[in-house]
C-alpha atoms as a PDB file:
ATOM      1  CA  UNK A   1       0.000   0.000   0.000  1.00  0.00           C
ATOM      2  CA  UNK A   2       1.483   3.582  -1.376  1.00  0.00           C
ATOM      3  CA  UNK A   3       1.924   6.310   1.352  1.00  0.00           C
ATOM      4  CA  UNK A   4      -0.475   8.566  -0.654  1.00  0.00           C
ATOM      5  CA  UNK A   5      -3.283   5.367  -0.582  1.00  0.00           C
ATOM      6  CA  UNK A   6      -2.569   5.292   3.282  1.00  0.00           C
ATOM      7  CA  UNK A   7      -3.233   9.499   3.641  1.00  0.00           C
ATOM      8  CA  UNK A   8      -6.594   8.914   1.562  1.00  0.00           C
ATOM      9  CA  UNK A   9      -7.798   6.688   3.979  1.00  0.00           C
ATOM     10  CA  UNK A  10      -6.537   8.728   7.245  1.00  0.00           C
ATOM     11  CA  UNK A  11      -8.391  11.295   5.478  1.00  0.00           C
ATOM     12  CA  UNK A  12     -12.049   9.168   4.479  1.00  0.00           C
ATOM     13  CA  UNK A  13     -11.550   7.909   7.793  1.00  0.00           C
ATOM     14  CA  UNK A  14     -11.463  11.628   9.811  1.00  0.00           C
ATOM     15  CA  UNK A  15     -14.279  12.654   7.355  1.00  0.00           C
ATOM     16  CA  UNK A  16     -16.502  10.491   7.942  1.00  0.00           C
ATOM     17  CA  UNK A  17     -15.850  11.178  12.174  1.00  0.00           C
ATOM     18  CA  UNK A  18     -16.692  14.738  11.652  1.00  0.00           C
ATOM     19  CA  UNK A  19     -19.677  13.785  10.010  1.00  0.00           C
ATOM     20  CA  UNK A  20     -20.924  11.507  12.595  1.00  0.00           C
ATOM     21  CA  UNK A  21     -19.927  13.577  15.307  1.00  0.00           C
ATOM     22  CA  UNK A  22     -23.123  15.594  14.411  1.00  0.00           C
ATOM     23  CA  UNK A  23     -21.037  18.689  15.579  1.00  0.00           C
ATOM     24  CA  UNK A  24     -21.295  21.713  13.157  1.00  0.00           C
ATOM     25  CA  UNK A  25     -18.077  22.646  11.559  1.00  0.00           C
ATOM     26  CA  UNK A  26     -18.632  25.961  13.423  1.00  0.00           C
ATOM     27  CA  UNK A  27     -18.633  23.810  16.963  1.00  0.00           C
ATOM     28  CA  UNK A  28     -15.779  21.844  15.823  1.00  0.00           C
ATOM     29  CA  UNK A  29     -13.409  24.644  15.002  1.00  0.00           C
ATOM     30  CA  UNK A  30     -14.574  26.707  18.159  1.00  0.00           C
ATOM     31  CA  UNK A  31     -13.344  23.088  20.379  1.00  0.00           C
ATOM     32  CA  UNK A  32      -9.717  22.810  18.018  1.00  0.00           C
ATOM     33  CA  UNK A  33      -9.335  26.345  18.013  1.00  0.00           C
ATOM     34  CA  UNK A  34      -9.155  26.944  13.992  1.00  0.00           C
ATOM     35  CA  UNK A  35     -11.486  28.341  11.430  1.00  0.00           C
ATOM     36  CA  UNK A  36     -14.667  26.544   9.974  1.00  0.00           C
ATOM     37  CA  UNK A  37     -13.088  27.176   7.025  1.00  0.00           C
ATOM     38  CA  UNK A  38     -10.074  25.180   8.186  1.00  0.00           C
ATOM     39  CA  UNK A  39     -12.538  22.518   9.282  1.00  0.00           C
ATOM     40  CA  UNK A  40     -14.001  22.360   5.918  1.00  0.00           C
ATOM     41  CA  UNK A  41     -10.667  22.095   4.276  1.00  0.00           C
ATOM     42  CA  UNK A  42     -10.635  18.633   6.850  1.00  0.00           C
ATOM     43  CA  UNK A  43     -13.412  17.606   4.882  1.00  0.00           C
ATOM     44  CA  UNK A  44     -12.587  18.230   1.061  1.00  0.00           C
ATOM     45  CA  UNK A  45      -9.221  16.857   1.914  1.00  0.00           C
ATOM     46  CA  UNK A  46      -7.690  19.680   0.612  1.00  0.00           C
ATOM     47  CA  UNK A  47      -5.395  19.724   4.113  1.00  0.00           C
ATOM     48  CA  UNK A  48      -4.688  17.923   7.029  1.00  0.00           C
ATOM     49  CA  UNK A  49      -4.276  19.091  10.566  1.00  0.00           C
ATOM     50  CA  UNK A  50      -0.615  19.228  12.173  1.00  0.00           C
ATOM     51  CA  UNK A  51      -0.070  16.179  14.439  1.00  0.00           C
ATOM     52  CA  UNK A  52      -1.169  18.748  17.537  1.00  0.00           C
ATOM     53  CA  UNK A  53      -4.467  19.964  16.297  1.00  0.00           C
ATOM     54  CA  UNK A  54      -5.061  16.227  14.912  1.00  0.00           C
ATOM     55  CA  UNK A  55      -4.746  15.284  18.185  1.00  0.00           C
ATOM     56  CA  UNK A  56      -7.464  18.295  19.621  1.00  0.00           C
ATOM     57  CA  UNK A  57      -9.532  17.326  16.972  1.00  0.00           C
ATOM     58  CA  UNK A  58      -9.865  13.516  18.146  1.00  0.00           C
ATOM     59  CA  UNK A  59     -10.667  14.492  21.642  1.00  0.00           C
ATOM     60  CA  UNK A  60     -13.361  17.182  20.273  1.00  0.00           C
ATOM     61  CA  UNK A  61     -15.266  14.706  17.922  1.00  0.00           C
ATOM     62  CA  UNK A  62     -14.960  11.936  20.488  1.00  0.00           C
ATOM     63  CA  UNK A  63     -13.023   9.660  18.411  1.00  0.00           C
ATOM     64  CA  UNK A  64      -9.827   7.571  19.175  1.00  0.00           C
ATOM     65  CA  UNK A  65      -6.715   8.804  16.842  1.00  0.00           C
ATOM     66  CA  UNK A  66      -5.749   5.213  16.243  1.00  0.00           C
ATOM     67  CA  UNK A  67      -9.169   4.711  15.026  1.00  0.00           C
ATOM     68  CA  UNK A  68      -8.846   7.581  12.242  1.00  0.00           C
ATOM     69  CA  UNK A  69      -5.304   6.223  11.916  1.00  0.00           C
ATOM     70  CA  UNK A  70      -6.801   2.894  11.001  1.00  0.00           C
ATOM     71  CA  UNK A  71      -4.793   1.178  13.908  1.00  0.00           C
ATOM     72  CA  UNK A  72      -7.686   0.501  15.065  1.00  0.00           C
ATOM     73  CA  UNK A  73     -11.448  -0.542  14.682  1.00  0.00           C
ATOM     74  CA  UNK A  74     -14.193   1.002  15.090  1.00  0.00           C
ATOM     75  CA  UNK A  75     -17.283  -1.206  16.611  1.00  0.00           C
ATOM     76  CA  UNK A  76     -20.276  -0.892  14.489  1.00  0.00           C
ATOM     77  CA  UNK A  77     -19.053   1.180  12.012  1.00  0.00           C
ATOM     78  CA  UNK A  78     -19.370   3.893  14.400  1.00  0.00           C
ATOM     79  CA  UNK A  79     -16.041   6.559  15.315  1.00  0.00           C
ATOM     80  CA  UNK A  80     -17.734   7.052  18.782  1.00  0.00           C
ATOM     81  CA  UNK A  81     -15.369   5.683  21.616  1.00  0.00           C
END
């Protein structure tokens, strides 16, 4: 598996936490401390957070970073913890 495969799953995989969060992008930037804009830039995949704010983000959306990482599973196909 290519390193640029790998990223395009970290990034499906963070995606689809945000959406099931049911946070707004609004409530998840206020939590991480960036811009919705930012948040939405999570979501097209267009960038990905530093290794800090990844970290902030997990805690905020309730979801394990090994999960998004894919070290992990998820039970259910659910990102909740």
């Amino acid at each position: 598996m290519g390193k640029e495969t790998v990223l395009e799953e970290i990034q499906q995989r963070l995606r689809e936490a945000i959406r099931q969060s049911g946070l707004s992008q609004k409530a998840i930037a206020e939590k991480v401390g960036v811009h919705p804009s930012t948040v939405n830039k999570y979501i097209r995949a267009d960038k990905f957070p530093s290794i800090d704010t990844f970290a902030i983000l997990c805690r905020a959306l309730g979801v394990s970073s090994d999960v998004i990482l894919g070290l992990a599973e998820t039970d259910e196909g659910s990102f909740k913890q």
